[in-house]
N, C-alpha and C. Protein backbone atom coordinates (compact mmCIF):
# COMPACT_ATOMS: atom_id res chain seq x y z
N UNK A 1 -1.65 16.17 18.24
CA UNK A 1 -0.31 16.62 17.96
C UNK A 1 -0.14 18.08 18.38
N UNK A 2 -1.24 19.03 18.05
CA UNK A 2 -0.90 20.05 19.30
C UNK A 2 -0.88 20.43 20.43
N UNK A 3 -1.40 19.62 21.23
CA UNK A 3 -0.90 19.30 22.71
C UNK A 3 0.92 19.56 23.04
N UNK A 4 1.15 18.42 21.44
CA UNK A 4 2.52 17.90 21.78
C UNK A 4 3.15 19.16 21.34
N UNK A 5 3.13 19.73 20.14
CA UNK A 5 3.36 21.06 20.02
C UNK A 5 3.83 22.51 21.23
N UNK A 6 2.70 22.55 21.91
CA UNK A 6 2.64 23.64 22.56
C UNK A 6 3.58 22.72 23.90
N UNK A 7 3.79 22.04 24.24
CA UNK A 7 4.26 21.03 25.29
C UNK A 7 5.90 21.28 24.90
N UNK A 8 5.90 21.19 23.69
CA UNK A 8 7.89 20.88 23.24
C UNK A 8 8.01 22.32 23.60
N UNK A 9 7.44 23.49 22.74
CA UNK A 9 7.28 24.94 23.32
C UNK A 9 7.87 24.82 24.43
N UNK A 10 6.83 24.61 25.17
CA UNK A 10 7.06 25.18 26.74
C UNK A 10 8.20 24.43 27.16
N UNK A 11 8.52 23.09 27.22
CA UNK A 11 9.99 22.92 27.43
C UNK A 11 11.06 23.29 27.09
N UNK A 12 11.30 23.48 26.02
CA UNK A 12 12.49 24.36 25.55
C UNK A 12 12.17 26.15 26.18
N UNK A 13 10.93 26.15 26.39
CA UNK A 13 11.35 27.77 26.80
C UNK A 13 11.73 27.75 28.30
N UNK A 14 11.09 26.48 28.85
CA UNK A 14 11.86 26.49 30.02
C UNK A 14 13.06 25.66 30.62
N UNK A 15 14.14 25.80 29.33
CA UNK A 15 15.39 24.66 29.42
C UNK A 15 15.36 23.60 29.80
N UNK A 16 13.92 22.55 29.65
CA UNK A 16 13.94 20.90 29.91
C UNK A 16 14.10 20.71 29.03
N UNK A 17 15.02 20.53 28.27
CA UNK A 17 15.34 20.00 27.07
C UNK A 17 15.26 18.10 26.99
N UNK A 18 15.43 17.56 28.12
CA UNK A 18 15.29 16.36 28.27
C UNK A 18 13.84 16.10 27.86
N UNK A 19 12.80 17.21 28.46
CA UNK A 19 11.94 16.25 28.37
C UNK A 19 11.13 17.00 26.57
N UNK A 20 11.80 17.94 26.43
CA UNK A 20 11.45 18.35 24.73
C UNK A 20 12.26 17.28 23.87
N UNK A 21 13.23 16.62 24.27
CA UNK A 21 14.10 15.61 23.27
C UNK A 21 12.75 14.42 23.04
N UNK A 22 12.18 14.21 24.68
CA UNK A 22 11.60 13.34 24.25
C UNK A 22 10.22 13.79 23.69
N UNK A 23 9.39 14.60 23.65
CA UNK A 23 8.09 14.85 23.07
C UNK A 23 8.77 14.88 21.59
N UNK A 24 10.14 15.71 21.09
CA UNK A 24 10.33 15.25 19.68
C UNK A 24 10.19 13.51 18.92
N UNK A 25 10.96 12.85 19.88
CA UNK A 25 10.75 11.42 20.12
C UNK A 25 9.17 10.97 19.57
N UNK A 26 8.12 11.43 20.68
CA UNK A 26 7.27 11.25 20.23
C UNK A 26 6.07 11.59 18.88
N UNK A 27 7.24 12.96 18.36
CA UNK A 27 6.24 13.46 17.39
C UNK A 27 6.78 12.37 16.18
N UNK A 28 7.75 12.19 16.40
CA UNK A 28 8.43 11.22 15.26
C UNK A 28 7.73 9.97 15.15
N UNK A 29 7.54 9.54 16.04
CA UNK A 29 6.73 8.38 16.37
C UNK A 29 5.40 8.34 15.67
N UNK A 30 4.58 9.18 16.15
CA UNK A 30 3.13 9.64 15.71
C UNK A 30 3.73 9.97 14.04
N UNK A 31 4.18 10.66 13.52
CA UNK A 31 4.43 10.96 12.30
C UNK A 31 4.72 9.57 11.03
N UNK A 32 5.45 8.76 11.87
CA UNK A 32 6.15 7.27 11.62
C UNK A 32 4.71 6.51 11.29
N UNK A 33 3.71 6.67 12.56
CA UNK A 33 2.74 5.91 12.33
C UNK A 33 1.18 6.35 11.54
N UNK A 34 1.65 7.60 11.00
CA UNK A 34 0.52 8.12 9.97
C UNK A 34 0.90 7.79 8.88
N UNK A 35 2.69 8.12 8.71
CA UNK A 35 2.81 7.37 7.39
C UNK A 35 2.98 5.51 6.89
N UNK A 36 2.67 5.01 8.15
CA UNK A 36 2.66 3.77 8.03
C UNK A 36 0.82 3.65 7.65
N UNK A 37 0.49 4.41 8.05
CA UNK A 37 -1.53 3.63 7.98
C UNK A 37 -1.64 4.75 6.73
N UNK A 38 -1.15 5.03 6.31
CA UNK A 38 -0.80 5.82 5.04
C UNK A 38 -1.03 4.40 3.54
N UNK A 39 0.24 4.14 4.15
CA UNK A 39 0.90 3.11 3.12
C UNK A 39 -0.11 1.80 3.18
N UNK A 40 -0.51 1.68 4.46
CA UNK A 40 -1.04 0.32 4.42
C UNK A 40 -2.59 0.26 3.85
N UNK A 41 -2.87 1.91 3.86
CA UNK A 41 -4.45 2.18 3.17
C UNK A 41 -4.15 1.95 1.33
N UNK A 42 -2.91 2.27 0.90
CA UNK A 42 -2.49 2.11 -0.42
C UNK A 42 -2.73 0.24 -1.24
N UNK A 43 -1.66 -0.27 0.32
CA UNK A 43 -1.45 -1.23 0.02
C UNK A 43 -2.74 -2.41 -0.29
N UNK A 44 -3.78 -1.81 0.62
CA UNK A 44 -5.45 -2.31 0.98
C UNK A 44 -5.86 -2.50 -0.36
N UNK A 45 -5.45 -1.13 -1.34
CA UNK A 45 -6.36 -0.53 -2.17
C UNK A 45 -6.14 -1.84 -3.12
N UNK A 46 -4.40 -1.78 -3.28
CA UNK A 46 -3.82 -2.87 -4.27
C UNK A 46 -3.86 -4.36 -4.07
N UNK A 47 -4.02 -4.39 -2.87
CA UNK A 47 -4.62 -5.96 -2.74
C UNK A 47 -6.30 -6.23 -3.41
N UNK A 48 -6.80 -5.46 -3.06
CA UNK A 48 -8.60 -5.26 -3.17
C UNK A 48 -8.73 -5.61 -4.85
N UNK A 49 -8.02 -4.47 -5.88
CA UNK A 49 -7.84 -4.88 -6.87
C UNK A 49 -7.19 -6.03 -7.77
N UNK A 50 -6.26 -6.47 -7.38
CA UNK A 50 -5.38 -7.70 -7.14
C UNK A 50 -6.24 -9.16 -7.03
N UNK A 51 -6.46 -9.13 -6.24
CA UNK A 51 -8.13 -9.97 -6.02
C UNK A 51 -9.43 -10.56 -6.85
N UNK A 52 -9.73 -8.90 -6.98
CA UNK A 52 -10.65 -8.90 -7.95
C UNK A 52 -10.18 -9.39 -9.31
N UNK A 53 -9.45 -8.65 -9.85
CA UNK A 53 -8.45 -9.41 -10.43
C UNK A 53 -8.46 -10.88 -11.31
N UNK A 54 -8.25 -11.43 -9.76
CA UNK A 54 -7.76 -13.38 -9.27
C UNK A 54 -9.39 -13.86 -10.08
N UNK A 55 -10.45 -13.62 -8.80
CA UNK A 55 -11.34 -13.73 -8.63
C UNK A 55 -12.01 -13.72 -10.26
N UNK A 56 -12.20 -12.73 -10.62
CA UNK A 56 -12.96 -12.36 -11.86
C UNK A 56 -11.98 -12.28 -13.44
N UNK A 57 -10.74 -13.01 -13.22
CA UNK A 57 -10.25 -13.47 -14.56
C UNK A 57 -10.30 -12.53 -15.72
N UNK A 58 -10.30 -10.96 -14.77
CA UNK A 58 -10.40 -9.91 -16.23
C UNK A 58 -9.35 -8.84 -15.36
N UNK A 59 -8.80 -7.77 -16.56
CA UNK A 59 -8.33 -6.25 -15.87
C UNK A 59 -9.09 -5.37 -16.12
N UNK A 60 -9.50 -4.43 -15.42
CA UNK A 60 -10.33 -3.26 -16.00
C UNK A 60 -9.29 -2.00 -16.45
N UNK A 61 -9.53 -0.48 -16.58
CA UNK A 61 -9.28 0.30 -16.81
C UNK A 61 -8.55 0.43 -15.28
N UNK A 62 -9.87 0.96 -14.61
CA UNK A 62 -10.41 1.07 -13.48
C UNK A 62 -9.19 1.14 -12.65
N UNK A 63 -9.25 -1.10 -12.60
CA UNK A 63 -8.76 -1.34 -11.63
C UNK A 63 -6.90 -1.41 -12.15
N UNK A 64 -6.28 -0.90 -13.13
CA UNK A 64 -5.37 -0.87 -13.57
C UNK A 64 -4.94 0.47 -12.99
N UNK A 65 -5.91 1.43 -13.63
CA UNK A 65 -5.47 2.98 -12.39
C UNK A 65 -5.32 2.71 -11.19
N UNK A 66 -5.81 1.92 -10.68
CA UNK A 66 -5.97 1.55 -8.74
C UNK A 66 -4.75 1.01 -8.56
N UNK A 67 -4.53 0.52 -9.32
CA UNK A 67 -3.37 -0.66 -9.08
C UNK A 67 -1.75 0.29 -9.15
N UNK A 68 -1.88 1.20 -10.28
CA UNK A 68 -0.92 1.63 -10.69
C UNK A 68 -0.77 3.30 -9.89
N UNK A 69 -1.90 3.83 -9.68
CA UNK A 69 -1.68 4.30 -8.38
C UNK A 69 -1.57 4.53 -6.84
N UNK A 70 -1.65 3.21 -6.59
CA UNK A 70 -1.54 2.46 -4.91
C UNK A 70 0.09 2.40 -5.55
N UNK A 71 0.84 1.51 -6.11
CA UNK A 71 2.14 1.79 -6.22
C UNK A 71 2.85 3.06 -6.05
N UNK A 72 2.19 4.24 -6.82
CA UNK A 72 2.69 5.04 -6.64
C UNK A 72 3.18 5.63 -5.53
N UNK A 73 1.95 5.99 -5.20
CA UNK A 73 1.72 6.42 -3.92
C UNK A 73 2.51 6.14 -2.73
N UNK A 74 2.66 4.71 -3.07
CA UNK A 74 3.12 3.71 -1.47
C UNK A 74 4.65 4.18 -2.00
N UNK A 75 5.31 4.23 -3.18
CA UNK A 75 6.60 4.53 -3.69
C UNK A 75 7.02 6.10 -2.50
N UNK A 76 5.70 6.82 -3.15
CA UNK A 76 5.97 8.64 -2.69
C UNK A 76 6.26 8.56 -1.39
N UNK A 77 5.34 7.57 -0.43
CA UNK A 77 5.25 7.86 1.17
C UNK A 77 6.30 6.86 1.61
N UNK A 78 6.47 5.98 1.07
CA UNK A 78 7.97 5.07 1.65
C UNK A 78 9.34 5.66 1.98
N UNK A 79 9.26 6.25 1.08
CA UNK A 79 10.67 7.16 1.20
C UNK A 79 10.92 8.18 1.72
N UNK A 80 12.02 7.68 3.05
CA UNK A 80 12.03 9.12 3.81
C UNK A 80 12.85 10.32 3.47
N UNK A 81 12.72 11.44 4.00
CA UNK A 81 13.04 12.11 3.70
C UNK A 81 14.94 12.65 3.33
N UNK A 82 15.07 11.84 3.83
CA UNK A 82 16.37 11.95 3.11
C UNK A 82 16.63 11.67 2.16
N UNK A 83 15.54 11.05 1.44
CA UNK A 83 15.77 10.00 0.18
C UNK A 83 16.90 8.62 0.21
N UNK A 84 17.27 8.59 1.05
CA UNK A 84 18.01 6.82 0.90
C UNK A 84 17.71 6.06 1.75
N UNK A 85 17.00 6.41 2.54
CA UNK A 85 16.01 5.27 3.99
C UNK A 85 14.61 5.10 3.46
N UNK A 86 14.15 3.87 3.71
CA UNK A 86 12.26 3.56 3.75
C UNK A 86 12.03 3.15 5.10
N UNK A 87 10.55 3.46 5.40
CA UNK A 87 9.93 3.04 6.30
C UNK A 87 9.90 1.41 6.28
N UNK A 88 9.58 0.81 5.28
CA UNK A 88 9.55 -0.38 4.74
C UNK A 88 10.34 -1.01 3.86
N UNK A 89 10.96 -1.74 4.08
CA UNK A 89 11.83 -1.65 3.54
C UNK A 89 11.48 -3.12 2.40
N UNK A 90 12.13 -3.74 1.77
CA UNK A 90 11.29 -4.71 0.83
C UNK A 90 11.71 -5.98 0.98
N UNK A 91 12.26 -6.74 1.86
CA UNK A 91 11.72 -8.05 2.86
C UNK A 91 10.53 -7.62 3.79
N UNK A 92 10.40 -7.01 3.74
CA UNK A 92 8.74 -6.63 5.17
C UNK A 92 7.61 -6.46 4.42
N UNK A 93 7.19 -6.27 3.49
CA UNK A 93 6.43 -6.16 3.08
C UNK A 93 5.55 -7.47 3.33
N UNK A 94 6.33 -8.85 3.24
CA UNK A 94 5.07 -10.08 3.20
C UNK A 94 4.67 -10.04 4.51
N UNK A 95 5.35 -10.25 5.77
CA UNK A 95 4.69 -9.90 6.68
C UNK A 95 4.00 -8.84 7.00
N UNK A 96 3.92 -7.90 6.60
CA UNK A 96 3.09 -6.62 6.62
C UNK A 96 1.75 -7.05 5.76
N UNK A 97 1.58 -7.36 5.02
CA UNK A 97 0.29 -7.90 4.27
C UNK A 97 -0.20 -9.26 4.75
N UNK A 98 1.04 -10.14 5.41
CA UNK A 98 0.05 -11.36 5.45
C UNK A 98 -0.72 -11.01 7.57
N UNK A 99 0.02 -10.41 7.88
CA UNK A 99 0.23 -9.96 9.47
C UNK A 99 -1.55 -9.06 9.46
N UNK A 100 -1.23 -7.88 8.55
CA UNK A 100 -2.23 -6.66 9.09
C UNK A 100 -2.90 -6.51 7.42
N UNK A 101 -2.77 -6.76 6.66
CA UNK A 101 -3.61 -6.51 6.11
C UNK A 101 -4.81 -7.16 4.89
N UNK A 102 -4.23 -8.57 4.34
CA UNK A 102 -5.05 -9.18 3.80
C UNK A 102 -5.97 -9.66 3.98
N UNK A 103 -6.33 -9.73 5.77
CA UNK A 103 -7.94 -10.01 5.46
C UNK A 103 -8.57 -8.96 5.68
N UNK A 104 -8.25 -7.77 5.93
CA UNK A 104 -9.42 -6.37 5.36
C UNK A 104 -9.42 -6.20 3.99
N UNK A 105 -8.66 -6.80 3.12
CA UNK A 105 -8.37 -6.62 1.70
C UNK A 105 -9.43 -7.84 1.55
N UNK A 106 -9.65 -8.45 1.84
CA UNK A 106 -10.60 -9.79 1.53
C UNK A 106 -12.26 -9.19 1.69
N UNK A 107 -12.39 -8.43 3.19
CA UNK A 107 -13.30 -8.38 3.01
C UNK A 107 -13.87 -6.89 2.71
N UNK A 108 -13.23 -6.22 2.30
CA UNK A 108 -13.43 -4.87 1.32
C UNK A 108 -13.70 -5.29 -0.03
N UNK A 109 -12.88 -6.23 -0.30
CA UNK A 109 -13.30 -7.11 -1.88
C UNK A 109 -14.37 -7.57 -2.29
N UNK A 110 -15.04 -8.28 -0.73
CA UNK A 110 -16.29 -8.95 -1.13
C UNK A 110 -17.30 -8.06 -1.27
N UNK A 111 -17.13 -6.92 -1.47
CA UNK A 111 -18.57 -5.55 -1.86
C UNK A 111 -18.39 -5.56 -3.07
N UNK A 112 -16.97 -6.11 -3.91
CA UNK A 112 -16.78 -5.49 -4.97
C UNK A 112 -17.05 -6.87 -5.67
N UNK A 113 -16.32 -7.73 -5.66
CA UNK A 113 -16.06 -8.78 -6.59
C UNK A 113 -17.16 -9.75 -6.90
N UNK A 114 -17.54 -9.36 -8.45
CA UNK A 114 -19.03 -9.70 -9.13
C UNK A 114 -19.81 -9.01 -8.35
N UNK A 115 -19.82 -7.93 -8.52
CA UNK A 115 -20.57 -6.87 -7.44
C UNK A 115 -21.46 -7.38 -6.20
N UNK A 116 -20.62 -7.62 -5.47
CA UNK A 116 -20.92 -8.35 -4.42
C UNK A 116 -21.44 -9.92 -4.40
N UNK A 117 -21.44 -10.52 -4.98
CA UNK A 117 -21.93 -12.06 -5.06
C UNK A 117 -21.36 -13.06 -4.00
N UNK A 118 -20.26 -12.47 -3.55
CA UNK A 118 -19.83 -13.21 -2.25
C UNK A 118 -19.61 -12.11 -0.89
N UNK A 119 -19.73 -13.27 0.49
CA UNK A 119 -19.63 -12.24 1.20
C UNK A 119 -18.00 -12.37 1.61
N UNK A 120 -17.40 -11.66 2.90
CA UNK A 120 -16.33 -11.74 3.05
C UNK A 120 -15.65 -13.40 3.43
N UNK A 121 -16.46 -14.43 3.99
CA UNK A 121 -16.13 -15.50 4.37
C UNK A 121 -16.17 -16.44 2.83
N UNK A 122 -16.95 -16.55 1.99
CA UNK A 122 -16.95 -16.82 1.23
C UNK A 122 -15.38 -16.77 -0.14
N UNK A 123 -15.74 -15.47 -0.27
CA UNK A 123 -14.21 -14.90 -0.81
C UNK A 123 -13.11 -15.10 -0.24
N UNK A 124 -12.96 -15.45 0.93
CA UNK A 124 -11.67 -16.08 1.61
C UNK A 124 -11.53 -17.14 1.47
N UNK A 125 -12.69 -17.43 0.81
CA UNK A 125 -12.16 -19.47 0.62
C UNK A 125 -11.85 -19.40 -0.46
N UNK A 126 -12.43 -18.38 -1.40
CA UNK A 126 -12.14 -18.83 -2.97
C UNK A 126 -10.43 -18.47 -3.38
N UNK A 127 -10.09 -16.89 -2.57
CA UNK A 127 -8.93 -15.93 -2.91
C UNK A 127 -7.31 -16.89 -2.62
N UNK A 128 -6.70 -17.33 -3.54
CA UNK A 128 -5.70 -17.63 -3.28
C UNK A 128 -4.79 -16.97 -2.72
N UNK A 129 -4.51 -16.71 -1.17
CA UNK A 129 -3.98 -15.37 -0.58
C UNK A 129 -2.37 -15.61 -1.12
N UNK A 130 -1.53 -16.46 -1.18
CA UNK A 130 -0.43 -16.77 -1.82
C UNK A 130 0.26 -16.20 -2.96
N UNK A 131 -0.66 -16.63 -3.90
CA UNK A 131 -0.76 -15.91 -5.40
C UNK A 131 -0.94 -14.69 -5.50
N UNK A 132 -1.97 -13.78 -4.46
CA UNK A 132 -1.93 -12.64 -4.19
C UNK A 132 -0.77 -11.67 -4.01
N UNK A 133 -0.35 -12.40 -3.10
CA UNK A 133 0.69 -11.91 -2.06
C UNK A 133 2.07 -12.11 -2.81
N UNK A 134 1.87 -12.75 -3.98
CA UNK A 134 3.53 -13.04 -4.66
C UNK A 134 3.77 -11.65 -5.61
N UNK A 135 2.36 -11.50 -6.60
CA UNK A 135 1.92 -10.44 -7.24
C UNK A 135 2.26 -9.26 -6.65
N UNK A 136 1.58 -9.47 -5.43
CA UNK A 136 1.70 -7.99 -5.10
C UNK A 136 3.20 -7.62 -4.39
N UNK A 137 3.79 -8.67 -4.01
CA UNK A 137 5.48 -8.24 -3.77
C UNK A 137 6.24 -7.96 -4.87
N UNK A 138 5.46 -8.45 -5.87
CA UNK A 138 6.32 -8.23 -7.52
C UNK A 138 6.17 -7.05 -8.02
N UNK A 139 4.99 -6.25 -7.72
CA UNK A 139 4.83 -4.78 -7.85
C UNK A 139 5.46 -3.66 -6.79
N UNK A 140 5.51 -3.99 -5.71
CA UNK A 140 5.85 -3.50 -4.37
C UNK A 140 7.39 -3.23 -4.34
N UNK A 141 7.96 -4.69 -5.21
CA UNK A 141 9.75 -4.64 -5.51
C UNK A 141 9.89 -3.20 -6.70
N UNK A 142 8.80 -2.91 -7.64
CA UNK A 142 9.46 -2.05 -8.51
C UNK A 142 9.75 -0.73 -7.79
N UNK A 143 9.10 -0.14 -6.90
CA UNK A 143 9.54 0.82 -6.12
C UNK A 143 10.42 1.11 -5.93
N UNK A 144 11.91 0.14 -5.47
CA UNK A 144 12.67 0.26 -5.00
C UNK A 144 13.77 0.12 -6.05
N UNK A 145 13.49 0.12 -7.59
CA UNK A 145 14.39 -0.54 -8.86
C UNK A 145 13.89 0.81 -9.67
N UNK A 146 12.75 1.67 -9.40
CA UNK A 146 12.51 2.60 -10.73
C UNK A 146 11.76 3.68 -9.71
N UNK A 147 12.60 4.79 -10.76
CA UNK A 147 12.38 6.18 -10.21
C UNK A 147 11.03 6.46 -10.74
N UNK A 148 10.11 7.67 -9.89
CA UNK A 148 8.87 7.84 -10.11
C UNK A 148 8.57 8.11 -11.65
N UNK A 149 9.73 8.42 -12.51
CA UNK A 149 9.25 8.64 -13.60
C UNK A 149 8.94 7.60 -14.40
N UNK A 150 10.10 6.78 -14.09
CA UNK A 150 9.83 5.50 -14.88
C UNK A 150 8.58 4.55 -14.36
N UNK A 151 8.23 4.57 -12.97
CA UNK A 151 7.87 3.69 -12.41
C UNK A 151 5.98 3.19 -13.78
N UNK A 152 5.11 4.52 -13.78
CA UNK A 152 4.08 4.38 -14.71
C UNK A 152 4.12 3.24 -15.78
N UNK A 153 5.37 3.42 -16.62
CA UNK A 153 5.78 2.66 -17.75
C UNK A 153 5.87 1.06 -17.46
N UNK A 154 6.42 0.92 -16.20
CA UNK A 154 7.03 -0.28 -15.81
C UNK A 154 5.58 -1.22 -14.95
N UNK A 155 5.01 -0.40 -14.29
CA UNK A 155 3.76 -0.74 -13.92
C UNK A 155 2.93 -1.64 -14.47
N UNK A 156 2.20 -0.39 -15.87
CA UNK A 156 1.61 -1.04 -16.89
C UNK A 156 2.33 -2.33 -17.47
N UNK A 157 3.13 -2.13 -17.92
CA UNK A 157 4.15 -2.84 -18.64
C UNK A 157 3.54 -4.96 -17.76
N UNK A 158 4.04 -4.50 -16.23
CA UNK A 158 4.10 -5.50 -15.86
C UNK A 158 1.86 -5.96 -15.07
N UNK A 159 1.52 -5.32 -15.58
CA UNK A 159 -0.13 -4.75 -15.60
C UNK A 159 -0.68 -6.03 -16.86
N UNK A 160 0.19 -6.15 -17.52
CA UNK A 160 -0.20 -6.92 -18.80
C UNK A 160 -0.22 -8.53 -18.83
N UNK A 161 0.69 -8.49 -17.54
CA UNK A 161 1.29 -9.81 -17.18
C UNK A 161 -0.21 -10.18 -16.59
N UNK A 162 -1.11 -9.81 -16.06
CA UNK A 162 -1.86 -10.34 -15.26
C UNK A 162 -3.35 -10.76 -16.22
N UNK A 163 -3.96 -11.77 -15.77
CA UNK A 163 -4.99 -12.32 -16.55
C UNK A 163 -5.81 -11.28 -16.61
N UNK A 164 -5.89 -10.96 -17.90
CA UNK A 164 -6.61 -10.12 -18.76
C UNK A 164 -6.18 -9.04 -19.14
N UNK A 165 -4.88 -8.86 -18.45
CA UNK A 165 -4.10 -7.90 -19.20
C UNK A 165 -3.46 -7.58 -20.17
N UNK A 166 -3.28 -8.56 -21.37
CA UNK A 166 -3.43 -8.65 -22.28
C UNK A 166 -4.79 -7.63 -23.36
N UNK A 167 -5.87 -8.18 -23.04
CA UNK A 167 -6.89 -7.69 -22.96
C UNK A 167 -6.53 -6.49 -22.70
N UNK A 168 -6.65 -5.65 -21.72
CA UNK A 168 -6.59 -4.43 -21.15
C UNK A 168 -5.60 -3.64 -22.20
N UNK A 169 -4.49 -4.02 -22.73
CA UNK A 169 -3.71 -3.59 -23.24
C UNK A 169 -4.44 -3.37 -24.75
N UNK A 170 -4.91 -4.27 -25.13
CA UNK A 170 -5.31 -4.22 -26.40
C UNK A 170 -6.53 -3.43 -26.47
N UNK A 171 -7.29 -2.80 -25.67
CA UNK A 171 -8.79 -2.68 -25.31
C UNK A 171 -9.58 -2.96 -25.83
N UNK A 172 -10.03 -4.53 -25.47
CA UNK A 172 -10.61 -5.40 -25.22
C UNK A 172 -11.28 -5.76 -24.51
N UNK A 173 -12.66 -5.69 -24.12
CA UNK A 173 -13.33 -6.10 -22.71
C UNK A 173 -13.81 -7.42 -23.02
């Protein structure tokens, strides 16, 4: 990006503005796509936990912080800067998870889930990617319904809904 930097520079100092319109073009672009592998490292995190989750029929602490701050997060970087546009907007999301990212979420999982007892091929047979993927659009929708303050409350709240969250709530292991 400082290539592109010193490049827009020098065009505007030497009135190509055509071709500085477009290196802006491109910084937008590059910027667009950090905060997209941004979001989709969030989204990784919350599938991974999500999973585990499925898989192992409990909530942890742990994976309740993971969970409830991958939302966050993906909330903070979604929203552009104007505040009334997203990068993502919330029909895209299933293709965005079922497209690019649930099977690195599968097999990032299999290090974790029953500390490793399966490998990544394995855990793809067991992981109901469906059930996953409904969950995690059901968390992904609060983003766009609750402001960052509320969002914590609403999180947990809906954190409880999930097998063993009950448990988790009560602290209960």
């Amino acid at each position: 990006m400082t290539q592109e930097l010193i490049d827009l520079k020098k065009s505007i100092l030497e009135g190509r503005y055509a071709d500085a319109l477009a290196l802006v073009d491109e910084l937008e672009g590059m910027s667009k796509q950090a905060i997209l592998r941004n979001i989709q490292a969030y989204l990784r995190i919350l599938l991974i936990h999500l999973i585990k989750n499925q898989v192992e029929q409990r909530l942890t602490g742990s994976w309740a912080n993971s969970i409830r701050n991958s939302i966050r997060e993906i909330k903070n970087l979604n929203i552009k800067d104007n505040k009334k546009f997203y990068y993502i907007n919330l029909g895209e999301w299933e293709i965005l998870i079922e497209e690019e990212v649930i099977e690195d979420a599968i097999a990032d999982a299999s290090d974790e889930v029953m500390n490793g007892a399966y490998n990544q091929f394995q855990l793809a047979e067991i992981v109901d990617r469906n059930q996953i993927i409904q969950i995690a659009l059901k968390f992904l929708a609060l983003i766009y319904s609750y402001t960052a303050k509320e969002l914590p409350a609403v999180v947990a709240e809906n954190l409880t809904q999930l097998v063993g969250g009950e448990d988790w709530k009560e602290g209960r292991r």
